[in-house]
N, C-alpha and C. Protein backbone atom coordinates (compact mmCIF):
# COMPACT_ATOMS: atom_id res chain seq x y z
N UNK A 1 18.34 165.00 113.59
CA UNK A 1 17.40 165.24 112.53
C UNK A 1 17.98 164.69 111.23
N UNK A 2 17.22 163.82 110.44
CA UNK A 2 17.66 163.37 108.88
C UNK A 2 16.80 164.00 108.40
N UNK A 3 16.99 164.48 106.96
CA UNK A 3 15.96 164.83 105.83
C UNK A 3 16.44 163.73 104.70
N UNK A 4 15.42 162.98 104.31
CA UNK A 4 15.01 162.35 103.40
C UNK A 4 14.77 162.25 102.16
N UNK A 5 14.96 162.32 100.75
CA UNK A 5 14.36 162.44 99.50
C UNK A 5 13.82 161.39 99.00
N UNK A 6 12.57 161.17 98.70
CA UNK A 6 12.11 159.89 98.17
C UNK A 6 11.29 160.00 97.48
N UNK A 7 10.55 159.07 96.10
CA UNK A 7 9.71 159.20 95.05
C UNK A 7 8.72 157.84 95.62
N UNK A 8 7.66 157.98 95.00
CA UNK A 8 7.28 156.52 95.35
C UNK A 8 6.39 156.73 93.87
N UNK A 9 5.94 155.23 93.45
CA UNK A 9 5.39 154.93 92.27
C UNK A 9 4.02 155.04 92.15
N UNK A 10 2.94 156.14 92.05
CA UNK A 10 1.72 156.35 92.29
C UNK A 10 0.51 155.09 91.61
N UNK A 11 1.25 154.51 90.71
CA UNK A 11 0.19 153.34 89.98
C UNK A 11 0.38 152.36 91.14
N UNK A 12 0.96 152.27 92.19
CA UNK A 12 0.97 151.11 92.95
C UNK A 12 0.02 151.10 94.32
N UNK A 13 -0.19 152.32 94.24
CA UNK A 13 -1.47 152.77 95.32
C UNK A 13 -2.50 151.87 95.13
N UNK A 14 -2.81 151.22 96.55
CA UNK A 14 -3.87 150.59 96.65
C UNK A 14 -5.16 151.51 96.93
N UNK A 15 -5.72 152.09 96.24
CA UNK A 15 -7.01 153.43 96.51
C UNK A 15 -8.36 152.85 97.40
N UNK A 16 -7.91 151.18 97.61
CA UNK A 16 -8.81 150.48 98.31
C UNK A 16 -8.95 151.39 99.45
N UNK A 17 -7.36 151.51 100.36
CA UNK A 17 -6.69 151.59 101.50
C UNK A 17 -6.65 152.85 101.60
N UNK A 18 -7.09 153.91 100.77
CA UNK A 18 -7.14 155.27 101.40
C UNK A 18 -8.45 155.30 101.98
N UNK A 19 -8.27 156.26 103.56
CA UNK A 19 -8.91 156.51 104.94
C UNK A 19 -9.35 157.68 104.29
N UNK A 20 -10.70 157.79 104.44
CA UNK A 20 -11.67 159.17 104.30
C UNK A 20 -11.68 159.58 105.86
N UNK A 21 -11.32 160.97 106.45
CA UNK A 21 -11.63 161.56 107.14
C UNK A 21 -12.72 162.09 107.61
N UNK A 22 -13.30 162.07 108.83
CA UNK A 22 -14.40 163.13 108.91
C UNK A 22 -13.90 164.53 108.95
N UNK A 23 -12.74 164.61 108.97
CA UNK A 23 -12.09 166.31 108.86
C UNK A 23 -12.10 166.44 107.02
N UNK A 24 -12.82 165.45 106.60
CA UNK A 24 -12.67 165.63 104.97
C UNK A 24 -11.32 165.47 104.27
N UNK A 25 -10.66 165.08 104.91
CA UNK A 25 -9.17 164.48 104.38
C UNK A 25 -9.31 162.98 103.76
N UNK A 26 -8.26 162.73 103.08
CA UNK A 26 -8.26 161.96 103.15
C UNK A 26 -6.58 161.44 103.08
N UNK A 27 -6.57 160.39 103.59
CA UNK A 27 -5.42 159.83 104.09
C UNK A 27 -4.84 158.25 103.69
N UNK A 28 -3.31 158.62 103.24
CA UNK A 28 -3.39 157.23 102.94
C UNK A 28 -1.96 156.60 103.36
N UNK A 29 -1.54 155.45 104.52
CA UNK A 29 -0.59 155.27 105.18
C UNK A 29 0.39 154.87 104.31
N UNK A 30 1.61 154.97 104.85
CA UNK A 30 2.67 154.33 104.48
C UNK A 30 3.57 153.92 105.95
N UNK A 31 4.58 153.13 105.50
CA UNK A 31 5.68 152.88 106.14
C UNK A 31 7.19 152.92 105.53
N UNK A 32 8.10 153.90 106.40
CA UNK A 32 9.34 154.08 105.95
C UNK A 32 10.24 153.62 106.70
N UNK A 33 11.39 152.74 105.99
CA UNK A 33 11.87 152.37 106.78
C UNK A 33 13.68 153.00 105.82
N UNK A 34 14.20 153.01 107.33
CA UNK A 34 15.63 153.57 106.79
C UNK A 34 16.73 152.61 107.70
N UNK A 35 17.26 151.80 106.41
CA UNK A 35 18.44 150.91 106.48
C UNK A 35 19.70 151.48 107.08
N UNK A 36 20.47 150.44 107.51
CA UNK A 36 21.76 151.02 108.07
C UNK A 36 22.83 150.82 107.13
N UNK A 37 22.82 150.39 105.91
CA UNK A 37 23.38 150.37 104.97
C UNK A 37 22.26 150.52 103.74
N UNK A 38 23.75 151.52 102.38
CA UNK A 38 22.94 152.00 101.36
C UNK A 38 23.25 151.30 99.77
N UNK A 39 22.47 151.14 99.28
CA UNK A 39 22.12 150.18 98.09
C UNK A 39 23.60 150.96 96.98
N UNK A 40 23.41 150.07 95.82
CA UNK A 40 24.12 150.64 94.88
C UNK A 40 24.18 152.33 94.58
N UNK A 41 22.45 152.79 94.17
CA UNK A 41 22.02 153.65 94.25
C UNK A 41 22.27 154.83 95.27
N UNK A 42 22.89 154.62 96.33
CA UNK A 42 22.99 155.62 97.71
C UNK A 42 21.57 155.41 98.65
N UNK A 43 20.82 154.95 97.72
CA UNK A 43 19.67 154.51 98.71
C UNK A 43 19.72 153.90 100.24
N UNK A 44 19.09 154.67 101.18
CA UNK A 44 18.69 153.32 102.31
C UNK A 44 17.60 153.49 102.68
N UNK A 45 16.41 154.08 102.04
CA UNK A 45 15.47 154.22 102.67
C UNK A 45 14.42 153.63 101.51
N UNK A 46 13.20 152.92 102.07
CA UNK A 46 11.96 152.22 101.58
C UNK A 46 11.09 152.56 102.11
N UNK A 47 9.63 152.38 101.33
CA UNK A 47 8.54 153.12 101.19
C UNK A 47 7.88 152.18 100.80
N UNK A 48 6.74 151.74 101.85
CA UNK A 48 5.92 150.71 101.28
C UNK A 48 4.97 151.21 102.06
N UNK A 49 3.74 150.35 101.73
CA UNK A 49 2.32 150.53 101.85
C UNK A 49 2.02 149.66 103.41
N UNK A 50 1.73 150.69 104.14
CA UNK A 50 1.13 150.52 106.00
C UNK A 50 0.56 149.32 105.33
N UNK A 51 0.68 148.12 106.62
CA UNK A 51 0.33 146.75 106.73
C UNK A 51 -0.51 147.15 107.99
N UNK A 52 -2.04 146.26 108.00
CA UNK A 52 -2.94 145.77 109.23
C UNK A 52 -2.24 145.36 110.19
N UNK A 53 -2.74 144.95 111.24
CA UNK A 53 -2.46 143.90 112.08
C UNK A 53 -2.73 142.74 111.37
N UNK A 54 -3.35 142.33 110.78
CA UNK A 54 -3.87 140.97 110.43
C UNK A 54 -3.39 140.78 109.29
N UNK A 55 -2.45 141.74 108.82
CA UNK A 55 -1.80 141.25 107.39
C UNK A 55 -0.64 141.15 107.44
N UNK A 56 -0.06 141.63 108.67
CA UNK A 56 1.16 141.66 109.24
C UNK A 56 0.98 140.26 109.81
N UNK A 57 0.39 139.64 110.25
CA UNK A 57 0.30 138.00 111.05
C UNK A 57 0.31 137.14 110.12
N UNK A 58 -0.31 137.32 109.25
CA UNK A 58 -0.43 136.52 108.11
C UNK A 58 0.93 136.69 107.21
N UNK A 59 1.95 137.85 107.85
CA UNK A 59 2.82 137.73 106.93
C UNK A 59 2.93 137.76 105.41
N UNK A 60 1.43 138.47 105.37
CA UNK A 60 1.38 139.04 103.78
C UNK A 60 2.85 139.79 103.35
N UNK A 61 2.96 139.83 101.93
CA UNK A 61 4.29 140.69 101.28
C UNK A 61 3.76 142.19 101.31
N UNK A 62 4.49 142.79 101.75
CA UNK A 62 4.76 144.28 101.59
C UNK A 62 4.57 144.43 100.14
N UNK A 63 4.27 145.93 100.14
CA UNK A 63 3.95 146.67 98.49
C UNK A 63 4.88 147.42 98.58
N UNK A 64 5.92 147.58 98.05
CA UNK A 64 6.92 148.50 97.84
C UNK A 64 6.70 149.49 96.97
N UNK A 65 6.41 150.87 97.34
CA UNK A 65 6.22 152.63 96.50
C UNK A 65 7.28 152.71 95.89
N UNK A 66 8.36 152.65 96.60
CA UNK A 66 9.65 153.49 95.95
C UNK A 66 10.65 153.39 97.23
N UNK A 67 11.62 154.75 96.36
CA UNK A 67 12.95 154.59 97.61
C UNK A 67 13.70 155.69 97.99
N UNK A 68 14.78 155.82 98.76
CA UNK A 68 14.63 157.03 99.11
C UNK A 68 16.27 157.31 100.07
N UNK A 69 16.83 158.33 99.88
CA UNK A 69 18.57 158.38 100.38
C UNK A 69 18.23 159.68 101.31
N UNK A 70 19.40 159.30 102.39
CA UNK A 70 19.01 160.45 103.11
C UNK A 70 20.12 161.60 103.00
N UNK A 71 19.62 162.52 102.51
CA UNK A 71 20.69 163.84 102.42
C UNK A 71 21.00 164.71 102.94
N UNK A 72 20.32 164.78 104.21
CA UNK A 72 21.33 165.48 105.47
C UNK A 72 21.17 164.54 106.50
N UNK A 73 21.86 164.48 107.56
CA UNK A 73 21.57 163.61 108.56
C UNK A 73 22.27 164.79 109.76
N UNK A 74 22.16 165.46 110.66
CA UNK A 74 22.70 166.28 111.84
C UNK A 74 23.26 165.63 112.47
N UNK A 75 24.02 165.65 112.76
CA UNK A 75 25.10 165.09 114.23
C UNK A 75 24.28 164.61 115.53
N UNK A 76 24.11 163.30 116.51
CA UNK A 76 22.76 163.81 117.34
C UNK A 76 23.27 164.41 118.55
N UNK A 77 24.34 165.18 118.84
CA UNK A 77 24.71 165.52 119.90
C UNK A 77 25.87 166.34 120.20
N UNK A 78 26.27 167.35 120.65
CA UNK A 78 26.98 168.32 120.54
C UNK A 78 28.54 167.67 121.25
N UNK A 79 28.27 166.56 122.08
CA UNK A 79 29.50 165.51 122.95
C UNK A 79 30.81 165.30 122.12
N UNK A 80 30.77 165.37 120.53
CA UNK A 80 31.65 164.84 119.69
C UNK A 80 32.35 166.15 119.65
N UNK A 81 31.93 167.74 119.71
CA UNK A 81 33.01 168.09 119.43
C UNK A 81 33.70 169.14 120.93
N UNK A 82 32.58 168.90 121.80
CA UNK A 82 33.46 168.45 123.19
C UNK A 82 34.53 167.85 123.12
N UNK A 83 34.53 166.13 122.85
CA UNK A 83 35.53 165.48 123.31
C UNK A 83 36.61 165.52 121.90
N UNK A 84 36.64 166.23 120.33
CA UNK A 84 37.58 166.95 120.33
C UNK A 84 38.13 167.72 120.64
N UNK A 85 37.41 168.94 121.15
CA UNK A 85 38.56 169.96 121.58
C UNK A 85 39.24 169.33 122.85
N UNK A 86 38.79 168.83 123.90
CA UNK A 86 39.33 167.97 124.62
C UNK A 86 40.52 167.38 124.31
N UNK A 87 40.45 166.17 123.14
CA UNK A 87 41.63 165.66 122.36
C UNK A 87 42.29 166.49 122.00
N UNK A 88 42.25 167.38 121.72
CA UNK A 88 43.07 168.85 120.83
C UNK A 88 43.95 169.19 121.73
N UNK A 89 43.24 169.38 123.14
CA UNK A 89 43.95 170.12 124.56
C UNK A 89 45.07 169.15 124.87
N UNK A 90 44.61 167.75 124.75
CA UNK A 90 46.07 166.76 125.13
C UNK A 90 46.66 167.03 124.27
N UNK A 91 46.70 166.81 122.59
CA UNK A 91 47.88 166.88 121.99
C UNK A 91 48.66 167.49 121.93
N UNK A 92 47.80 169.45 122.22
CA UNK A 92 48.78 170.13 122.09
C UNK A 92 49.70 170.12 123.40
N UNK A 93 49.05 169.80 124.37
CA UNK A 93 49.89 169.79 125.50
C UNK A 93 51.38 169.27 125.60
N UNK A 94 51.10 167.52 124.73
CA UNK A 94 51.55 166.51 124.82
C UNK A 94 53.22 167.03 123.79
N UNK A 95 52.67 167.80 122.83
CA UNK A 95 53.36 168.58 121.79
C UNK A 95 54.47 169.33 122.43
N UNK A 96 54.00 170.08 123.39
CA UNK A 96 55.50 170.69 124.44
C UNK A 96 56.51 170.45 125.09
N UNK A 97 56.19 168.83 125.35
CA UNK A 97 57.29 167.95 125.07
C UNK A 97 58.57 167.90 123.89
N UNK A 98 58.10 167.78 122.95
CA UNK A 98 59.48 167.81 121.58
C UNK A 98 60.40 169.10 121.63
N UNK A 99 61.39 168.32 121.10
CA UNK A 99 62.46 169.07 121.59
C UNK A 99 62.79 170.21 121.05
N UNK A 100 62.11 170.25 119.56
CA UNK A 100 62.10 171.53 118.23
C UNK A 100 60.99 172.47 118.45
């Protein structure tokens, strides 16, 4: 699990591109994407405006909202501190060896 913090710039909304619901919502996409490396800022995460299919082919430019760092990220798997205590068990073992 990551949690995320991000702002995005509301004058950049295309209001074309917001989806009216028949549940009376209304909805308006984005796409986030989170880098494997982080900007000056601590940033690695971007926020731009959901692309079509057909604007994605055309290789139109992305609209960039804003940006966004991730401030927790969870461990994804409990294996790491398995295979320390594991490591722990050799050293100390290994430790009963010395002569002091």
């Amino acid at each position: 699990m990551k949690i995320i913090s991000a702002s995005i710039d509301l004058k950049k909304i295309d209001k074309t591109k917001i989806v009216n619901h028949k549940n009376g919502c209304a909805y308006f996409n984005i796409t986030i994407i989170i880098g494997d490396e982080k900007n000056q800022y601590e940033q690695d995460t971007s926020i731009c405006i959901s692309q079509s299919k057909e604007e994605r082919e055309r290789k139109d430019k992305r609209i960039y909202l804003g940006n966004g760092k991730t401030v927790y990220d969870k461990p994804k798997s409990d294996t790491s501190q398995t295979n320390n205590s594991q490591e722990g068990n050799i050293l100390d073992n290994t430790n009963d060896d010395l002569p002091f």
